[in-house]
PDB file of N, CA and C in Angstrom:
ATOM      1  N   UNK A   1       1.383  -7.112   4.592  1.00  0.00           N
ATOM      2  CA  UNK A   1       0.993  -6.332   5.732  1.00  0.00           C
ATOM      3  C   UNK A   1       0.986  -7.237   6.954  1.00  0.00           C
ATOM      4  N   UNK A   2       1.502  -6.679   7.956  1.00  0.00           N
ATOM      5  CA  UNK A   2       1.619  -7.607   9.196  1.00  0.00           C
ATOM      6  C   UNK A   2      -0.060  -7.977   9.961  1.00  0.00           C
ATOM      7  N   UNK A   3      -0.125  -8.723  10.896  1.00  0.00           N
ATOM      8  CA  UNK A   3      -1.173  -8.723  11.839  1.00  0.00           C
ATOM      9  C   UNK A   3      -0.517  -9.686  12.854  1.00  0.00           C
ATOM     10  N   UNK A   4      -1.009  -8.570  13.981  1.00  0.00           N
ATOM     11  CA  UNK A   4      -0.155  -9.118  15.272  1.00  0.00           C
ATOM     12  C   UNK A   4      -0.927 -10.089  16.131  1.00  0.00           C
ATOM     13  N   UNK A   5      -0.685 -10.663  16.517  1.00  0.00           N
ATOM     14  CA  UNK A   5      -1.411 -11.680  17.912  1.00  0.00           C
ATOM     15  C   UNK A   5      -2.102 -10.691  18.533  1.00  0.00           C
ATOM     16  N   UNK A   6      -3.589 -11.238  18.311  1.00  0.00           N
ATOM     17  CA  UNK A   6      -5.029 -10.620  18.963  1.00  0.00           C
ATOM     18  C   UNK A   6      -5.460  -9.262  17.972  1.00  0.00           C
ATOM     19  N   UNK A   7      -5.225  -9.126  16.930  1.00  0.00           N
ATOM     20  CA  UNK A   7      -5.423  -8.457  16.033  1.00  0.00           C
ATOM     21  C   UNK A   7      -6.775  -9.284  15.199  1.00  0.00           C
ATOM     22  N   UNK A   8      -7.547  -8.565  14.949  1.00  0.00           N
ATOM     23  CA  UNK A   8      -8.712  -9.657  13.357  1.00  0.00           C
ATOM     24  C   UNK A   8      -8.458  -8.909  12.339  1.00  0.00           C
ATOM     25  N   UNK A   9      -7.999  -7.711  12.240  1.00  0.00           N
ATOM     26  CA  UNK A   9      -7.396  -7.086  11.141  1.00  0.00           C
ATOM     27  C   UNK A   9      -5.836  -6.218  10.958  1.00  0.00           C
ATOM     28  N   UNK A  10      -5.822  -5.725   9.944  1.00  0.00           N
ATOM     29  CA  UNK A  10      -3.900  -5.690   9.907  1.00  0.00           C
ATOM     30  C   UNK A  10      -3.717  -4.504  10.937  1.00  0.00           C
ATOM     31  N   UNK A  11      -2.554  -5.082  11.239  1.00  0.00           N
ATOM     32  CA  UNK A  11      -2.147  -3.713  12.567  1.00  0.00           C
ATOM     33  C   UNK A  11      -0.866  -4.179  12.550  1.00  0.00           C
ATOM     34  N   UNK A  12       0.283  -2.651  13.078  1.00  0.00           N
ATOM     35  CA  UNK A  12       1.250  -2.803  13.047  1.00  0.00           C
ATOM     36  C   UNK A  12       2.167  -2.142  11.237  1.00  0.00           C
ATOM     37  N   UNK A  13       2.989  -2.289  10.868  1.00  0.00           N
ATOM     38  CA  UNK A  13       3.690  -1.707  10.196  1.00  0.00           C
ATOM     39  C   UNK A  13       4.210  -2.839   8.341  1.00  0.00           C
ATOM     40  N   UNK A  14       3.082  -1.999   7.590  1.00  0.00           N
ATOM     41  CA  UNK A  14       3.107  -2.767   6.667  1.00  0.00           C
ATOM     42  C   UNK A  14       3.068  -1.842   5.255  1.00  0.00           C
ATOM     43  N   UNK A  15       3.170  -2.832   3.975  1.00  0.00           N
ATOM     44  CA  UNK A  15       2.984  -1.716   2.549  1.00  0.00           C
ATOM     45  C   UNK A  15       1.782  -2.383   1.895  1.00  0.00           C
ATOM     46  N   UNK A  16       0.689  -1.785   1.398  1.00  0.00           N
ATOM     47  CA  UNK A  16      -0.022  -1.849   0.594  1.00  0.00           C
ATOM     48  C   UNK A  16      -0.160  -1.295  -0.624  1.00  0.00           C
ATOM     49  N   UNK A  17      -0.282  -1.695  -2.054  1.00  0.00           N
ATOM     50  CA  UNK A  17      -0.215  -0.974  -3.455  1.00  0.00           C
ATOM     51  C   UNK A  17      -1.727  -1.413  -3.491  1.00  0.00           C
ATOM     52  N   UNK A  18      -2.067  -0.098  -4.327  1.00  0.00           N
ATOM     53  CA  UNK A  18      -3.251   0.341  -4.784  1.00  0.00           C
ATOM     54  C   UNK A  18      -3.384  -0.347  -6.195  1.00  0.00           C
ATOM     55  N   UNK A  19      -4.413  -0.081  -6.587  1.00  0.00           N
ATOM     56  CA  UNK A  19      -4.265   0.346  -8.539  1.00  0.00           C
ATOM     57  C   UNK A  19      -3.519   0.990  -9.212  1.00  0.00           C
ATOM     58  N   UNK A  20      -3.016   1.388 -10.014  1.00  0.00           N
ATOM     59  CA  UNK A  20      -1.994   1.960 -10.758  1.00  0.00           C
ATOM     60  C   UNK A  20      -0.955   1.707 -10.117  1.00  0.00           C
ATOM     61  N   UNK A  21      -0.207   3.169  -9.552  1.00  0.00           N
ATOM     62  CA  UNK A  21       0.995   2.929  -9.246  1.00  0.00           C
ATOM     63  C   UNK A  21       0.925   3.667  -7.622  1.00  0.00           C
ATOM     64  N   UNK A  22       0.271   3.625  -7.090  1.00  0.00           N
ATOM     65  CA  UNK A  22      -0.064   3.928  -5.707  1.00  0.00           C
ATOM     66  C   UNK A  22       0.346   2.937  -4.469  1.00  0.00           C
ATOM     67  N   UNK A  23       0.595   3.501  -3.402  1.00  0.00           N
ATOM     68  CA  UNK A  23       1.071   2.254  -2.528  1.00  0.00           C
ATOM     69  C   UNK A  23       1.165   3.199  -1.205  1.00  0.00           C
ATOM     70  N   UNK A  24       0.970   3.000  -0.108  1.00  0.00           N
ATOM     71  CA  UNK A  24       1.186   2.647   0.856  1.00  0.00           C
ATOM     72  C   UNK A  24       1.859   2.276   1.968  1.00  0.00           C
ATOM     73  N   UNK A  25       3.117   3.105   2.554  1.00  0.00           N
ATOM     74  CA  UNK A  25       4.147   2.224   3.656  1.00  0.00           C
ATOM     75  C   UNK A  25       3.897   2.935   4.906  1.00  0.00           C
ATOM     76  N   UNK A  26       3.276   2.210   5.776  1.00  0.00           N
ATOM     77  CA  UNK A  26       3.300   2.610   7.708  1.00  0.00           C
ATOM     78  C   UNK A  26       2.427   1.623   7.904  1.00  0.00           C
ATOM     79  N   UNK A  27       2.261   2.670   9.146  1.00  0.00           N
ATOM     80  CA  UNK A  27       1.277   1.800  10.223  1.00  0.00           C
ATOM     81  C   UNK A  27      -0.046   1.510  10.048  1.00  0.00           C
ATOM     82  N   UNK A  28      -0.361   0.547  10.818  1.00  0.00           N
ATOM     83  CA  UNK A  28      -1.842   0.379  10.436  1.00  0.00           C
ATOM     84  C   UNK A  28      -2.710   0.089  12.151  1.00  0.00           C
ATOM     85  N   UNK A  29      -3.534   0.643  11.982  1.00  0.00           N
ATOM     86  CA  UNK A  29      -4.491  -0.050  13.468  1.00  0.00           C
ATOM     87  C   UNK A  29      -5.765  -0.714  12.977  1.00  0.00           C
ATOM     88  N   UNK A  30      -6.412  -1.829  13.364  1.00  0.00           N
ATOM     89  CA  UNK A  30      -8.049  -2.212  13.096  1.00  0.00           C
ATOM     90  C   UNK A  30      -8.167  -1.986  11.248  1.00  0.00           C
ATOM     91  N   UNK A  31      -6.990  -2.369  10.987  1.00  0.00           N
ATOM     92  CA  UNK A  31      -7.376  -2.129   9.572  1.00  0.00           C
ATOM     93  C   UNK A  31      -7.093  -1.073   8.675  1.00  0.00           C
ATOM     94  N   UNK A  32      -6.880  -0.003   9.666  1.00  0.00           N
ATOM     95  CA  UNK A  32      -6.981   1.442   8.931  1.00  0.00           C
ATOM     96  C   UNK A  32      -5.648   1.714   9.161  1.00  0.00           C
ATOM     97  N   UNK A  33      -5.298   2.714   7.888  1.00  0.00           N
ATOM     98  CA  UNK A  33      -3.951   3.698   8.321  1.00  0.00           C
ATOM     99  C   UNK A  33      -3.723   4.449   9.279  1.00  0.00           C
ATOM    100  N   UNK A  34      -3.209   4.742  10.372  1.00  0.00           N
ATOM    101  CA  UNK A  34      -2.952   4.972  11.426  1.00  0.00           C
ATOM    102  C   UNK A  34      -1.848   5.085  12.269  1.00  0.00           C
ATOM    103  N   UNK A  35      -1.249   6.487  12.724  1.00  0.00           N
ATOM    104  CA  UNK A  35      -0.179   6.102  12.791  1.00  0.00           C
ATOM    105  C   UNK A  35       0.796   6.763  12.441  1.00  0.00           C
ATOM    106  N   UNK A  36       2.347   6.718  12.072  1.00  0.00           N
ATOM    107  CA  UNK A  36       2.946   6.950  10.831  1.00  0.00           C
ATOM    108  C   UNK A  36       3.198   6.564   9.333  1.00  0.00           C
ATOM    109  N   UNK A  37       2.888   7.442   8.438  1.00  0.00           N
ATOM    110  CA  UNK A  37       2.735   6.865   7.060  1.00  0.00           C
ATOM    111  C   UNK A  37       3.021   7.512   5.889  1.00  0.00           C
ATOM    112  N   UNK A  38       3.768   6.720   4.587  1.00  0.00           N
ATOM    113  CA  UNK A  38       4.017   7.869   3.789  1.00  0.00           C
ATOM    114  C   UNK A  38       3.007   7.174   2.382  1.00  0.00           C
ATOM    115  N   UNK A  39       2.844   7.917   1.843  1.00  0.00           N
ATOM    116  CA  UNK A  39       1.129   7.351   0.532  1.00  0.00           C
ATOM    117  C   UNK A  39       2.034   8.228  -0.648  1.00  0.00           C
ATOM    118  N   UNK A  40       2.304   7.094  -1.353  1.00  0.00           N
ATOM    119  CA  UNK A  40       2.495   7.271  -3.120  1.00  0.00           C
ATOM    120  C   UNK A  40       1.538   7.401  -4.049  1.00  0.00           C
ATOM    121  N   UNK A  41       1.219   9.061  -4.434  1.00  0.00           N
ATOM    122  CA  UNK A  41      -0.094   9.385  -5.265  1.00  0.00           C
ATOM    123  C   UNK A  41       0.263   8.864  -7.062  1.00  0.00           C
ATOM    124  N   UNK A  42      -0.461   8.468  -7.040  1.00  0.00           N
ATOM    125  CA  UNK A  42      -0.466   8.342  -9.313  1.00  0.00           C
ATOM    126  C   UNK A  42       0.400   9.658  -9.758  1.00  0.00           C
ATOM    127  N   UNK A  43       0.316  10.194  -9.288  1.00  0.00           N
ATOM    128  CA  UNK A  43       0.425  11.786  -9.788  1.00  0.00           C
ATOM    129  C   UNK A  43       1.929  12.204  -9.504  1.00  0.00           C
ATOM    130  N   UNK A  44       2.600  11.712  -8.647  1.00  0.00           N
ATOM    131  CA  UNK A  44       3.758  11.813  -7.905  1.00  0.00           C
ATOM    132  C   UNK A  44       4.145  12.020  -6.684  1.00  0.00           C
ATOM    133  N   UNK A  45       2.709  13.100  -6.405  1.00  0.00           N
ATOM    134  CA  UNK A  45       2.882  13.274  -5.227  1.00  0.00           C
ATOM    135  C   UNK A  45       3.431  12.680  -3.891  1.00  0.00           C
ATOM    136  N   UNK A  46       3.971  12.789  -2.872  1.00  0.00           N
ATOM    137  CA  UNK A  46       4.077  11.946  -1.390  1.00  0.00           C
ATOM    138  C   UNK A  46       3.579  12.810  -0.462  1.00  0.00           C
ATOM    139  N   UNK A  47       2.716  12.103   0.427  1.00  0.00           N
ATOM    140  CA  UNK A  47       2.555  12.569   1.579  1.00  0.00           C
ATOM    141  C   UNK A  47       2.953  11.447   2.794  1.00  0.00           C
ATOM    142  N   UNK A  48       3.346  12.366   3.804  1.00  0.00           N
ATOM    143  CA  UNK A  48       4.591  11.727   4.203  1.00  0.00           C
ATOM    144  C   UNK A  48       3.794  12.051   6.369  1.00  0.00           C
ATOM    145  N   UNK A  49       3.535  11.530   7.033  1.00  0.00           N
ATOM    146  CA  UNK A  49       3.186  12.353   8.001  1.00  0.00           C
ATOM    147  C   UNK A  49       1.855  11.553   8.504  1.00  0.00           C
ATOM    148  N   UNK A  50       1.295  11.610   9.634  1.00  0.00           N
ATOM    149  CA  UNK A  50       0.449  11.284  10.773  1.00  0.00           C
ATOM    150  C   UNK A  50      -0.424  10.820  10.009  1.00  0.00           C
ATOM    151  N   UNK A  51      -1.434   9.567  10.040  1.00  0.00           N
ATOM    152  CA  UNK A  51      -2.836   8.926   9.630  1.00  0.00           C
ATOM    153  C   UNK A  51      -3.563   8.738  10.817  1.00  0.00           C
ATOM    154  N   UNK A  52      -4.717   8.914  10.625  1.00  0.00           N
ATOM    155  CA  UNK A  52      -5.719   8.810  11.466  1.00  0.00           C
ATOM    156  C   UNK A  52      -7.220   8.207  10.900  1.00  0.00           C
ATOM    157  N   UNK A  53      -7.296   7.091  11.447  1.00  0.00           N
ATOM    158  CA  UNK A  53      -8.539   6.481  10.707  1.00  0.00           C
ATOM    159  C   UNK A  53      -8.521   6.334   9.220  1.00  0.00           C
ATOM    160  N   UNK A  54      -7.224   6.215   8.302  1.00  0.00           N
ATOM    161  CA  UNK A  54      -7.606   6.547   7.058  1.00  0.00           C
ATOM    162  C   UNK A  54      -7.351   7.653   6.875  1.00  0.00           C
ATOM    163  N   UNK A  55      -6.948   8.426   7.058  1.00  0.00           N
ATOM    164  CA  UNK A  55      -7.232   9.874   6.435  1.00  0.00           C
ATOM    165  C   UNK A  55      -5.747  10.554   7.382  1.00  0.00           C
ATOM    166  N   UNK A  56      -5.193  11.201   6.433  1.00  0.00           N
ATOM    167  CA  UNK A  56      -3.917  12.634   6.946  1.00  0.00           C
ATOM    168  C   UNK A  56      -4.532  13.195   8.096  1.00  0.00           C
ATOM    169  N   UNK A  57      -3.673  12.966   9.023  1.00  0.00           N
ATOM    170  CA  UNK A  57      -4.272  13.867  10.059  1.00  0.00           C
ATOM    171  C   UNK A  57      -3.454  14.081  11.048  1.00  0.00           C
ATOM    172  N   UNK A  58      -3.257  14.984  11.686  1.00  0.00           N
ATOM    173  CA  UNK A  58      -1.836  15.824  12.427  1.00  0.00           C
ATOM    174  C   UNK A  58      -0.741  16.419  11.850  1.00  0.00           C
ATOM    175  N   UNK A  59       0.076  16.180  12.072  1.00  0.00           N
ATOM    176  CA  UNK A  59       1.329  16.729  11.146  1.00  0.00           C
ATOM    177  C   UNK A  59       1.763  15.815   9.988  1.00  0.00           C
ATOM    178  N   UNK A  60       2.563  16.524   8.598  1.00  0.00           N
ATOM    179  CA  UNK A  60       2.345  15.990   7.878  1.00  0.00           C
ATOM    180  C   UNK A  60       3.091  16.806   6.734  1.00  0.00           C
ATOM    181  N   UNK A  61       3.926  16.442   5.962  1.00  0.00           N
ATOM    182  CA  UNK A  61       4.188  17.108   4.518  1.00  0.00           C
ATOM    183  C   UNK A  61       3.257  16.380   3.092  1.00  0.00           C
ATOM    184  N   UNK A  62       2.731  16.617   2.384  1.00  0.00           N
ATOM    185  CA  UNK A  62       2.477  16.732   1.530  1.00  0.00           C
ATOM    186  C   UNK A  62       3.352  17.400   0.094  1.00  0.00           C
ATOM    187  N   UNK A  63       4.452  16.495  -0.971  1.00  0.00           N
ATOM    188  CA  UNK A  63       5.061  16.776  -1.363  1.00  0.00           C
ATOM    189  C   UNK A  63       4.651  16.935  -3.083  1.00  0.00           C
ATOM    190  N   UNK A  64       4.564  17.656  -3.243  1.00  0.00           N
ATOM    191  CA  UNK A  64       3.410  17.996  -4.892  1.00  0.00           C
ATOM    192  C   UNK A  64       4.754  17.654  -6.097  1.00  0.00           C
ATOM    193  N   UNK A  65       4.360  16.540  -7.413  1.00  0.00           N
ATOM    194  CA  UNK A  65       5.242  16.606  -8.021  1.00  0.00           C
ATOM    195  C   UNK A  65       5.945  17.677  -8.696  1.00  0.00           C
ATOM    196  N   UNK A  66       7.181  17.782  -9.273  1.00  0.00           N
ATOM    197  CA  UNK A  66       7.552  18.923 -10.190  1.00  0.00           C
ATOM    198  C   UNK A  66       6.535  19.617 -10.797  1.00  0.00           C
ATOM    199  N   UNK A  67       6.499  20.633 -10.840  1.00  0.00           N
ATOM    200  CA  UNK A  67       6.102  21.341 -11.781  1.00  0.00           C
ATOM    201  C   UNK A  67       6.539  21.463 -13.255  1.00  0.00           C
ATOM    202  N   UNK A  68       6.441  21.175 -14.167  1.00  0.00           N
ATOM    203  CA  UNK A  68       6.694  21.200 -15.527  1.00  0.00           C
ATOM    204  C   UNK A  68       5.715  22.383 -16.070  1.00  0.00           C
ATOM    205  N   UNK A  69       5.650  23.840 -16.170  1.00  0.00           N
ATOM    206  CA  UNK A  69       5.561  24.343 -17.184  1.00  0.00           C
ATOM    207  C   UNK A  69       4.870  23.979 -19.050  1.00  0.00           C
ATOM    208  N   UNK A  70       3.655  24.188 -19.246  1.00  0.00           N
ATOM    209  CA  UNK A  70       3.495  23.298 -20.366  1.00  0.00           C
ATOM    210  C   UNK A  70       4.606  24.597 -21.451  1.00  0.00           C
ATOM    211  N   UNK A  71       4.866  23.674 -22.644  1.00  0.00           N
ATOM    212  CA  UNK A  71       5.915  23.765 -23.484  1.00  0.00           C
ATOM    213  C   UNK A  71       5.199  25.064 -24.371  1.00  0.00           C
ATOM    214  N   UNK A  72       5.864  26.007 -24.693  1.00  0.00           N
ATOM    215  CA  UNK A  72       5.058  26.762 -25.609  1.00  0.00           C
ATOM    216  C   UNK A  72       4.655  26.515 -27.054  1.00  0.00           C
ATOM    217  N   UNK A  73       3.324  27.015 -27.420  1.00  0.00           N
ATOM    218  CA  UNK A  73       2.817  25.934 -28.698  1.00  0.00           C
ATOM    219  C   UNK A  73       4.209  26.677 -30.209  1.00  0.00           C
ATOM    220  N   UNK A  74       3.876  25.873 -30.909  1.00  0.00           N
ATOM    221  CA  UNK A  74       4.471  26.080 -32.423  1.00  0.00           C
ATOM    222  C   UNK A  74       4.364  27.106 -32.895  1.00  0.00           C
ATOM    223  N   UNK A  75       2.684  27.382 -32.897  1.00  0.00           N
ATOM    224  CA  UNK A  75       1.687  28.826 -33.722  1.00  0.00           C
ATOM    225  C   UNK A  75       2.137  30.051 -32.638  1.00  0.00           C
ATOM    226  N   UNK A  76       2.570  29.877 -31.785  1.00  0.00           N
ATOM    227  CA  UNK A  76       3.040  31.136 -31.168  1.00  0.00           C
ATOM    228  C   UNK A  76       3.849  31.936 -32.013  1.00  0.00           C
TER     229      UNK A  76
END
């Protein structure tokens, strides 16, 4: 993650990974996500679109993984 001259925390345009398989690519201000940004959920999901303080905020897709259908059982 970058930090720019006169920054004390990351700012500017960087990737952070989480735990599992989560991660992180945009902007950052004072530390926080901010900005433009797209966030890789465990789950599959992407959300892709505006951060604010940490948190989705303005415009924004939110992309939900496939749907898979569970398989029909045997005893059916």
């Amino acid at each position: 993650m970058a930090t720019k001259l006169g920054c004390q925390q990351p700012c500017g345009y960087g990737v952070t990974f989480y735990p599992g398989v989560e991660r992180y690519e945009g902007e950052w201000s004072g530390g926080l996500r901010s900005g433009w940004g797209r966030m890789y959920y465990q789950d599959g999901s992407i959300y892709e679109g505006q951060w604010l303080e940490d948190r989705p905020g303005g415009q924004g897709m939110l992309r939900l993984r496939k749907y898979q259908p569970p398989s029909p059982s045997a005893s059916a």
